[in-house]
Protein backbone atom coordinates (compact mmCIF):
# COMPACT_ATOMS: atom_id res chain seq x y z
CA UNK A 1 0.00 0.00 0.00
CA UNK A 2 1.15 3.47 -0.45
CA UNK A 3 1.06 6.27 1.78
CA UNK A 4 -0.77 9.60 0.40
CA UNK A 5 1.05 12.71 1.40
CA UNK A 6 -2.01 15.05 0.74
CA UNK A 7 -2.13 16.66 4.50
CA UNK A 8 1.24 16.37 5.49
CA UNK A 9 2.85 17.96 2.02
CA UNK A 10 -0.06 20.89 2.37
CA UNK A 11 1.05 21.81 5.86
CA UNK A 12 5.02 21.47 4.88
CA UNK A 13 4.00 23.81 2.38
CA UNK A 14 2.08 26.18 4.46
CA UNK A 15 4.66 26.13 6.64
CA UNK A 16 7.43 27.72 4.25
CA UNK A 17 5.10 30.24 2.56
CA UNK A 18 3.91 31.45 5.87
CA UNK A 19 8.44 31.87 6.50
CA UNK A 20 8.66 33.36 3.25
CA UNK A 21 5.72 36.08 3.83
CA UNK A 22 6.91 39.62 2.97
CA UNK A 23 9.40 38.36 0.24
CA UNK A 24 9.15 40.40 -2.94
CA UNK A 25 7.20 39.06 -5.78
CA UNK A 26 7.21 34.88 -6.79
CA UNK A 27 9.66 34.31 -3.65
CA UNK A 28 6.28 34.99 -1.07
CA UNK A 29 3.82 32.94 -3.61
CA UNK A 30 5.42 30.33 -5.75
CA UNK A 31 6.10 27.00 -3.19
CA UNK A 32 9.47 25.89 -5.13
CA UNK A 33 10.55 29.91 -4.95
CA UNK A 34 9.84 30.27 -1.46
CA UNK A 35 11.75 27.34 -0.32
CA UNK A 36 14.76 28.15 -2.11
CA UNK A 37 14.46 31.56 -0.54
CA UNK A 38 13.84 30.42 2.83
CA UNK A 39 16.95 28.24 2.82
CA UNK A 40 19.14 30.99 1.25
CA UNK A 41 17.60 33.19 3.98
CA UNK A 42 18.22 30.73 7.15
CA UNK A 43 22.26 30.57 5.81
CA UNK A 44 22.25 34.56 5.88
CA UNK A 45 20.88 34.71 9.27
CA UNK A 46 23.27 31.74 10.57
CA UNK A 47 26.39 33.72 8.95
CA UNK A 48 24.53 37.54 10.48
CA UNK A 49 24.91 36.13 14.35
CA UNK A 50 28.36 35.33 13.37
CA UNK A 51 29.29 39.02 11.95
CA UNK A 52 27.48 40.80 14.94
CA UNK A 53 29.85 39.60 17.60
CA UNK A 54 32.62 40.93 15.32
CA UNK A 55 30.83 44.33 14.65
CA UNK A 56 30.23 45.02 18.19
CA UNK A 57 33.59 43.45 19.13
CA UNK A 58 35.31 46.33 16.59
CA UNK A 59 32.68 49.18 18.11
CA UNK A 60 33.97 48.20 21.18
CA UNK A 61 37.31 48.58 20.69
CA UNK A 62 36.95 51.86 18.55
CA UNK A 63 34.90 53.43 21.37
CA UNK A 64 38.21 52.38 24.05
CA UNK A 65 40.22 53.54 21.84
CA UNK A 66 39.02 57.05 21.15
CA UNK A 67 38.50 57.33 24.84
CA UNK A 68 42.29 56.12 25.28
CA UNK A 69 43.59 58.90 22.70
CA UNK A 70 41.74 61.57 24.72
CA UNK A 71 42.89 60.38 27.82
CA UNK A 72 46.72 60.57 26.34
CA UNK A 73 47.71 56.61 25.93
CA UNK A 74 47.12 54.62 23.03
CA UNK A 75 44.66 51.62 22.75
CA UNK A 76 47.29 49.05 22.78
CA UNK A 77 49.55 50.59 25.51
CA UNK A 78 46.23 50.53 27.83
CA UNK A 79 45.09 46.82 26.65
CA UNK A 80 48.93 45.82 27.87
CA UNK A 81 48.84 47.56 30.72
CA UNK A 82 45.40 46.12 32.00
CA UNK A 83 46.80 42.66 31.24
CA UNK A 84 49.77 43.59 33.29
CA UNK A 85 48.06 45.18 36.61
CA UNK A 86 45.77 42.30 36.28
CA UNK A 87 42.87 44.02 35.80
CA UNK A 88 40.13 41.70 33.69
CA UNK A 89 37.98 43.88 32.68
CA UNK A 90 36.01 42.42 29.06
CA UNK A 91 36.17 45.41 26.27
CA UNK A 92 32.67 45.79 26.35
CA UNK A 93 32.50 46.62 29.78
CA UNK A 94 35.10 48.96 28.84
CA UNK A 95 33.40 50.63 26.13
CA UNK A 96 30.16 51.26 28.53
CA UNK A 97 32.61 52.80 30.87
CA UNK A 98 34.19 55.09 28.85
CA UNK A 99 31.16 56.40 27.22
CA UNK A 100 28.87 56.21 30.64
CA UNK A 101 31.47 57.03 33.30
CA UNK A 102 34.81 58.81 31.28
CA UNK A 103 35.78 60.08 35.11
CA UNK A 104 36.06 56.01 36.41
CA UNK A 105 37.55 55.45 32.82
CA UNK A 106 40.39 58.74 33.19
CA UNK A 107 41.31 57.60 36.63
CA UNK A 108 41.71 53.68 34.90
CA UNK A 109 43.88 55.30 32.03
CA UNK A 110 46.02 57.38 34.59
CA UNK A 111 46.58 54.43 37.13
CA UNK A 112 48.03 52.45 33.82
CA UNK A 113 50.36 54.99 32.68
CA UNK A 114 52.10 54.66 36.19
């Protein structure tokens, strides 16, 4: 006997065109389209969560480091001295402190060039 798809293949087809809503034209109506779509579109948000913890890895470190350069040390000289005062601070708390609390931050950048 063979089995009959008929419900299952309608809701597995439901299913992607109600993923691929608010695509532009055939890629939101046509089943074969969509899927395609929705598969291309699952890689680009797999490879996305990748890039944003570079991106705000690189804001961080831009934001330290213009916060360094007006404080009179360079980004690398601070990063070295942190490491050697054994101070582990992560550069995103960093970056919140020097945009939030530059006085905390000054006295941080001071203490290092010592």
């Amino acid at each position: 006997m063979r089995i009959k798809r008929a419900v299952n293949a309608v809701k597995k087809r439901r299913a992607i065109l109600k993923q691929a809503k608010g695509y532009r034209g055939t890629k939101s109506k046509l089943y074969r389209v969509a899927r395609e779509q929705v598969m291309k579109s699952g890689q680009y948000a797999y490879i996305g969560r990748k890039h944003r913890k570079r991106d705000f890895r690189s804001l961080w470190i831009t934001r330290i480091n213009a916060a360094c350069r007006a404080n009179g040390i360079r980004y690398s000289l601070f990063i070295d001295g942190l490491k050697k005062n054994n101070i582990n601070l992560n550069r995103k708390v960093l970056s919140d402190m020097a945009i939030n609390e530059p006085l905390a931050f000054a006295k941080l950048c001071e203490s290092i060039k010592k």
